[in-house]
N, C-alpha and C. Protein backbone atom coordinates (compact mmCIF):
# COMPACT_ATOMS: atom_id res chain seq x y z
N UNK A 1 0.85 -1.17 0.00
CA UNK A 1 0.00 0.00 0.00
C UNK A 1 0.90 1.24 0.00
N UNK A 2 0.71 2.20 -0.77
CA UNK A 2 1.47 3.48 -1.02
C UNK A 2 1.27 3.94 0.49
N UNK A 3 2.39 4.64 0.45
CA UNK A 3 2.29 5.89 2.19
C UNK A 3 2.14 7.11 1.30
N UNK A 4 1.27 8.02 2.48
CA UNK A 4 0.96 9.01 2.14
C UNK A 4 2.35 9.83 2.79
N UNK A 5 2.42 11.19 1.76
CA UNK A 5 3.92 11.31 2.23
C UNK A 5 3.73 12.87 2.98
N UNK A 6 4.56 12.94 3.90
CA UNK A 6 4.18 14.03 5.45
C UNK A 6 5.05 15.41 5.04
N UNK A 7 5.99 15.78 3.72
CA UNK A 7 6.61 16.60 3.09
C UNK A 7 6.79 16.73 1.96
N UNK A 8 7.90 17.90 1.14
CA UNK A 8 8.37 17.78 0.21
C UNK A 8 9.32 17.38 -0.41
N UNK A 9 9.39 16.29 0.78
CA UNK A 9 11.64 15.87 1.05
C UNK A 9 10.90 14.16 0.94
N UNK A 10 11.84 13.41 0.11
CA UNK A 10 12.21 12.28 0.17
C UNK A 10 13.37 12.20 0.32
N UNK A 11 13.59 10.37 0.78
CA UNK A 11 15.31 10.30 0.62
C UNK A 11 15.58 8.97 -0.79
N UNK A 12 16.33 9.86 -1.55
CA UNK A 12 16.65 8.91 -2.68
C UNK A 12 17.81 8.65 -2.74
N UNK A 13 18.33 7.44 -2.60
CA UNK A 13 19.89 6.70 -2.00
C UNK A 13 21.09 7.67 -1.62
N UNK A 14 20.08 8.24 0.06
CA UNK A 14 20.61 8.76 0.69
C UNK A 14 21.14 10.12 0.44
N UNK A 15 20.33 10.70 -0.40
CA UNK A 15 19.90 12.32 -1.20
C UNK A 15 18.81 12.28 -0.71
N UNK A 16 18.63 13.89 -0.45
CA UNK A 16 17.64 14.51 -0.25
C UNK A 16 16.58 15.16 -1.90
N UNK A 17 15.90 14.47 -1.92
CA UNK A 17 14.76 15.05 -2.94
C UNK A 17 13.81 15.54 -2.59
N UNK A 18 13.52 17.11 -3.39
CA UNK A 18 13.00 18.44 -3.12
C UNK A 18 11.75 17.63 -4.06
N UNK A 19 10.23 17.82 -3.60
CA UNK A 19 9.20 17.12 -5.00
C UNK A 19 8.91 18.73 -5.57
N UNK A 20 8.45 18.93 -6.50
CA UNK A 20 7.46 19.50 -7.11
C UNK A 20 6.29 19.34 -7.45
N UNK A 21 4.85 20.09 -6.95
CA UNK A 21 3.94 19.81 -7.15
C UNK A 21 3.51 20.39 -8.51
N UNK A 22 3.04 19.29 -9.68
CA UNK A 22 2.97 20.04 -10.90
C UNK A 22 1.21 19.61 -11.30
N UNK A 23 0.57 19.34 -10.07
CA UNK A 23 -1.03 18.77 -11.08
C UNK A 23 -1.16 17.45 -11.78
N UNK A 24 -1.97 17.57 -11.99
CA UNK A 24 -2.24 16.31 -12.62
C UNK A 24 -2.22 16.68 -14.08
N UNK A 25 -1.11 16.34 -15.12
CA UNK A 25 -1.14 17.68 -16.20
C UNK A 25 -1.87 16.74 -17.18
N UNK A 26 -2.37 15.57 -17.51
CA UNK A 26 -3.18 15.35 -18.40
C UNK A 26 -4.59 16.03 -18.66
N UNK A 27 -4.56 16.70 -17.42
CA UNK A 27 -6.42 17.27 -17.36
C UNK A 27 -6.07 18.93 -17.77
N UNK A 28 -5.12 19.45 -17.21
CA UNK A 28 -5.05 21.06 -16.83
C UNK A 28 -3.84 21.78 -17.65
N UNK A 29 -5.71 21.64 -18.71
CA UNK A 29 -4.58 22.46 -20.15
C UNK A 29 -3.67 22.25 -21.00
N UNK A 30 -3.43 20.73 -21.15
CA UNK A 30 -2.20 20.53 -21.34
C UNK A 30 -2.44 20.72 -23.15
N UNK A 31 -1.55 20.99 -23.55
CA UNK A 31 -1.22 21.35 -24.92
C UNK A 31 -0.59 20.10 -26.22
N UNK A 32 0.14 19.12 -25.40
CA UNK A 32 1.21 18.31 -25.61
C UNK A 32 0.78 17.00 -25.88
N UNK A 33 0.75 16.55 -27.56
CA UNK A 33 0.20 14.96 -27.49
C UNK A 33 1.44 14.49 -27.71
N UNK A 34 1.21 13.36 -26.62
CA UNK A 34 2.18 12.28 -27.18
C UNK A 34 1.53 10.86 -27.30
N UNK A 35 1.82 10.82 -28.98
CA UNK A 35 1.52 8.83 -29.30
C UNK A 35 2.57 7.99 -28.94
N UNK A 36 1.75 7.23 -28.20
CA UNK A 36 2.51 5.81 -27.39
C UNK A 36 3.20 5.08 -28.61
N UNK A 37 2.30 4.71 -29.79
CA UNK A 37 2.29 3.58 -30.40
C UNK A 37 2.83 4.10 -31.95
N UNK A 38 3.81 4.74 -32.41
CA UNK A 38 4.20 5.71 -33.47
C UNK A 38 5.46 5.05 -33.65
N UNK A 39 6.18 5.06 -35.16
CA UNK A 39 7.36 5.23 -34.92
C UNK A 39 8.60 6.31 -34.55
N UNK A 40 10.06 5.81 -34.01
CA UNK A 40 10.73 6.66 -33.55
C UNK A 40 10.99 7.62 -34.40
N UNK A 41 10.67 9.10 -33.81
CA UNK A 41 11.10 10.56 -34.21
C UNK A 41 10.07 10.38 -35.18
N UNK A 42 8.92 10.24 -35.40
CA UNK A 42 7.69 10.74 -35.79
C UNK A 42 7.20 11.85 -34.64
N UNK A 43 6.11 12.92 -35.23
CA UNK A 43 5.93 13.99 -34.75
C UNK A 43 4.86 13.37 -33.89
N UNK A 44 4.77 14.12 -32.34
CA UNK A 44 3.28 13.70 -31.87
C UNK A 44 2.64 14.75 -32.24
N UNK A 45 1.81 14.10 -33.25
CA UNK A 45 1.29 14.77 -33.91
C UNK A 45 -0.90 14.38 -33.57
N UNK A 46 -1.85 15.07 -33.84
CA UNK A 46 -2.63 14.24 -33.74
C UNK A 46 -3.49 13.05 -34.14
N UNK A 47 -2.68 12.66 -35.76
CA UNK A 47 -2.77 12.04 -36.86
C UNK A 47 -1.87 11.11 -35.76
N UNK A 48 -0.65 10.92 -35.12
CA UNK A 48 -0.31 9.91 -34.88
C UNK A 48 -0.85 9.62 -32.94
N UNK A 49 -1.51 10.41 -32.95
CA UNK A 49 -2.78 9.76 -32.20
C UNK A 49 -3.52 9.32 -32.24
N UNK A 50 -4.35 9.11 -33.48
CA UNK A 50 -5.33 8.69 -33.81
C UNK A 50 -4.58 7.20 -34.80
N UNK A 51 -3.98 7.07 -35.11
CA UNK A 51 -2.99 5.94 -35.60
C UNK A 51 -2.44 5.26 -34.21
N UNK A 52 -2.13 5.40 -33.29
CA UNK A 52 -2.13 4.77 -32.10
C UNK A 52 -3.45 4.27 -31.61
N UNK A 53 -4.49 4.67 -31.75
CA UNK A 53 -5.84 4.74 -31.41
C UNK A 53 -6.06 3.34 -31.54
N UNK A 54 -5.58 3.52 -33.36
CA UNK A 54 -6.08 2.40 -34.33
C UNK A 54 -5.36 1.20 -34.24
N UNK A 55 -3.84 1.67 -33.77
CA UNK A 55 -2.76 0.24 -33.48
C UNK A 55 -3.47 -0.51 -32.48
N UNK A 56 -3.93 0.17 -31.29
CA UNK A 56 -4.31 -0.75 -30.10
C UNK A 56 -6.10 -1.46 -30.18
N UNK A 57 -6.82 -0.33 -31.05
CA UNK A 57 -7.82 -1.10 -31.10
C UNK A 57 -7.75 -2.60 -31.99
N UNK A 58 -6.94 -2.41 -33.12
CA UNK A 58 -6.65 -3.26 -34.04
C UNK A 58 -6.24 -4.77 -33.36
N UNK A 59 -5.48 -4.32 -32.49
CA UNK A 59 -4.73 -5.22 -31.37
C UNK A 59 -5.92 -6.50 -30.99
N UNK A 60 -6.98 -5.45 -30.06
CA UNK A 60 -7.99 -6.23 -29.27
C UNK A 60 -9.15 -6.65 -30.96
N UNK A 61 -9.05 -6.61 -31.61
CA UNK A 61 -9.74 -7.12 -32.71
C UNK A 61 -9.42 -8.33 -32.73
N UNK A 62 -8.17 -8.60 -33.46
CA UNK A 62 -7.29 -9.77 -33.56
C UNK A 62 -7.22 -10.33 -32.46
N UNK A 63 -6.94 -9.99 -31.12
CA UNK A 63 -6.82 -10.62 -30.14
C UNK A 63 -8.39 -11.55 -29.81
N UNK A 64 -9.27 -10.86 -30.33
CA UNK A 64 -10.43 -11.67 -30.02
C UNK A 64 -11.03 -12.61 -30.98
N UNK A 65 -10.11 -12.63 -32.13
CA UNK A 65 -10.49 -14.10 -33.43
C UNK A 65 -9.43 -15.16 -32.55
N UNK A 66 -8.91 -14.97 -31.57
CA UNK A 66 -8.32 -16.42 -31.17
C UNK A 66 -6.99 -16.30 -31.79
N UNK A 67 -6.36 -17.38 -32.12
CA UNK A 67 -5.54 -18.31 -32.29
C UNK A 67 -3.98 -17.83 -31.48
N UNK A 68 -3.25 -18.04 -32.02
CA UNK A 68 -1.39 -18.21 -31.46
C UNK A 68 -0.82 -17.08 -31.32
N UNK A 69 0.06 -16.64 -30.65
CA UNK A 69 0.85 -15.60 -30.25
C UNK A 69 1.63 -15.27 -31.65
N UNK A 70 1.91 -16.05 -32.63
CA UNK A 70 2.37 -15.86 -34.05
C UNK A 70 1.58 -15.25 -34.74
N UNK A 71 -0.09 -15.79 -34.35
CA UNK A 71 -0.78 -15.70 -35.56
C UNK A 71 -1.52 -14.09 -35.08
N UNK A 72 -1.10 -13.59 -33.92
CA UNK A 72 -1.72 -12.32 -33.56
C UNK A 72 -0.65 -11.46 -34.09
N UNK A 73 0.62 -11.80 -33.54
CA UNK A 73 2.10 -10.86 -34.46
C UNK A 73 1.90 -10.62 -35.92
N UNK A 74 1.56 -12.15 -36.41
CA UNK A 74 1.87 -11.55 -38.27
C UNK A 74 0.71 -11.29 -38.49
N UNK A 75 -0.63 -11.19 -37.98
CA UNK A 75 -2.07 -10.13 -37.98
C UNK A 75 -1.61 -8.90 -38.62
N UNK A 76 -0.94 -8.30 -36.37
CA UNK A 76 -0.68 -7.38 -36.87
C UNK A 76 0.70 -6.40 -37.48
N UNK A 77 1.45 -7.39 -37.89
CA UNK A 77 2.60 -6.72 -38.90
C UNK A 77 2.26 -6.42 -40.64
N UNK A 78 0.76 -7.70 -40.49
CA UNK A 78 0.05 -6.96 -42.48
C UNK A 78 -0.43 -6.01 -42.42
N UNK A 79 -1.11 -5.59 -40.79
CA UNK A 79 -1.78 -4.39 -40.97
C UNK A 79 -1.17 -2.98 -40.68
N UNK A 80 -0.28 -3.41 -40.01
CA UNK A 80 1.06 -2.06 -39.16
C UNK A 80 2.08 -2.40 -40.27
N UNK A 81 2.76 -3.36 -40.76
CA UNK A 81 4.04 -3.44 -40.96
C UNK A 81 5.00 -3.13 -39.20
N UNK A 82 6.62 -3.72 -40.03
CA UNK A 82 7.34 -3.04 -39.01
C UNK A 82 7.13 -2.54 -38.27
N UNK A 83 7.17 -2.63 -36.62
CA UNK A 83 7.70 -1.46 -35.96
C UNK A 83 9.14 -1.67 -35.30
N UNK A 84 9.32 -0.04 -34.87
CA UNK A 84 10.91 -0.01 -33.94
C UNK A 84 10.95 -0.63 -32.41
N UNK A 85 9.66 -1.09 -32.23
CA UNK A 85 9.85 -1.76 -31.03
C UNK A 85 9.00 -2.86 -31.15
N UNK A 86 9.48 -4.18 -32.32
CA UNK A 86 8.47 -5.36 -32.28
C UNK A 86 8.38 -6.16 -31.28
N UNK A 87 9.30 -6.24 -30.21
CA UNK A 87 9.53 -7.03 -28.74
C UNK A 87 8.28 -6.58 -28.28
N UNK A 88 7.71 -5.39 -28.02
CA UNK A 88 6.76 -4.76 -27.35
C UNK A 88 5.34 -5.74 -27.87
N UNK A 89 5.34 -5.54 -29.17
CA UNK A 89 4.08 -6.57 -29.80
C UNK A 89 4.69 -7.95 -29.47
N UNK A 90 5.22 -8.45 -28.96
CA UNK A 90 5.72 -9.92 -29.09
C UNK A 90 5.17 -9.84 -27.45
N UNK A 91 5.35 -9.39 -27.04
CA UNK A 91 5.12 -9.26 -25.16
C UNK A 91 3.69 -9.14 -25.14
N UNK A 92 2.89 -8.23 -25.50
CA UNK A 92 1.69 -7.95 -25.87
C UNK A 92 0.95 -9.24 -26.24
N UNK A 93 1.17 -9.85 -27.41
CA UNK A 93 0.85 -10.98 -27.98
C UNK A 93 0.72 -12.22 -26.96
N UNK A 94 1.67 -12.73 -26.04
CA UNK A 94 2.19 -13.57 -25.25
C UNK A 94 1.18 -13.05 -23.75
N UNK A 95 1.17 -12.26 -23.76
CA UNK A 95 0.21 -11.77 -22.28
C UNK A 95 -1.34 -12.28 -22.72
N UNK A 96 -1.53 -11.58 -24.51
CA UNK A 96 -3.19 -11.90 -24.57
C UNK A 96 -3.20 -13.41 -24.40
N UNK A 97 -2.31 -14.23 -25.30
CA UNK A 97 -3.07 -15.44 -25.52
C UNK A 97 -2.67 -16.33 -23.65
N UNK A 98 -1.56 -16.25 -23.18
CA UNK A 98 -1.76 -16.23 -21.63
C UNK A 98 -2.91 -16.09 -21.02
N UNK A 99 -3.70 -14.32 -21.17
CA UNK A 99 -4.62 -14.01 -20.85
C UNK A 99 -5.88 -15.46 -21.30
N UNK A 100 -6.08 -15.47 -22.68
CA UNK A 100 -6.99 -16.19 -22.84
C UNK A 100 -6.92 -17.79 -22.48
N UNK A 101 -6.00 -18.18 -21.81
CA UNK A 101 -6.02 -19.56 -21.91
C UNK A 101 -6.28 -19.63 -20.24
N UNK A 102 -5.91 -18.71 -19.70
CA UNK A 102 -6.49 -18.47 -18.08
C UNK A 102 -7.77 -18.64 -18.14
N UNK A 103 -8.33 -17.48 -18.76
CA UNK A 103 -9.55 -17.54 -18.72
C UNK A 103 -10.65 -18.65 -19.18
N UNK A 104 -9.78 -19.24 -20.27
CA UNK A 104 -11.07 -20.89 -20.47
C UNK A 104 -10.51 -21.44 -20.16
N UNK A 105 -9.09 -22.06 -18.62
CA UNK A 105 -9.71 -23.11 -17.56
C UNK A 105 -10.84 -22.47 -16.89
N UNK A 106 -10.52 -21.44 -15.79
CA UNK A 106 -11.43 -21.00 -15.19
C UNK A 106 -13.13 -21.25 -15.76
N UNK A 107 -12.86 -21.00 -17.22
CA UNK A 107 -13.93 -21.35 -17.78
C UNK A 107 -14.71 -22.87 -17.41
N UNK A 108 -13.64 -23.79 -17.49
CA UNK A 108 -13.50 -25.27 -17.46
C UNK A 108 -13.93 -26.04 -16.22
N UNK A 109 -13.15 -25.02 -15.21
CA UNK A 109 -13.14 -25.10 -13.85
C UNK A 109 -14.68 -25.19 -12.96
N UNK A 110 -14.96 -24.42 -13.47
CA UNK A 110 -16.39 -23.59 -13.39
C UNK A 110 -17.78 -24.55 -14.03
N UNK A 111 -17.43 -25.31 -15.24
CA UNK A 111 -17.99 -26.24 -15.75
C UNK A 111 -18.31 -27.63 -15.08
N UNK A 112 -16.75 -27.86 -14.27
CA UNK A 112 -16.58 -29.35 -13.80
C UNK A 112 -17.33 -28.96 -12.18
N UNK A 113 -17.65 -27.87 -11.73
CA UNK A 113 -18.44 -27.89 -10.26
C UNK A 113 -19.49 -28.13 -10.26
């Protein structure tokens, strides 16, 4: 459980850290997009926000026809091509179908009571 903290002083390996309170800046005004899902030194732009939008919805599309952690990667490399960080989709890939194979024992589990 997080501690609530009693100053503006932490100790970070044995330094003193001054915090700054800056808001919560996603809500207050902020000016500044940045796409998660873009390639490197592309502009955040809002075209590549809305292309991130589309990478991750695209994601849970494919992720929900089923099949193999391969067959979700080369999905989505016809529809993305390349990216500079394909480990990231390979991790991604490996969590859903994980995800889904949890979920139909439980499924299974649930059957045999």
């Amino acid at each position: 459980m997080p501690e609530v903290l009693n100053s503006d002083e932490i100790l970070v390996d044995g330094q003193v850290v001054n915090l700054i309170h800056v808001g919560q800046g996603d809500v207050e005004g902020s000016t500044i997009v940045v796409a998660g899902h873009k390639s490197v030194g592309a502009a955040d732009l809002s075209e590549n926000l809305a292309a991130s939008q589309r990478y991750l919805r695209d994601f849970t599309t494919l992720a929900k026809k089923g099949g193999t952690v391969e067959d979700l990667v080369h999905s989505m490399l016809e529809l993305h091509g390349e990216r500079d960080q394909p480990h990231t989709l390979w991790i991604s890939a490996r969590a859903e179908v994980a995800r889904r194979a949890r979920t139909a024992a439980i499924g299974q589990l649930r059957r045999t009571d």
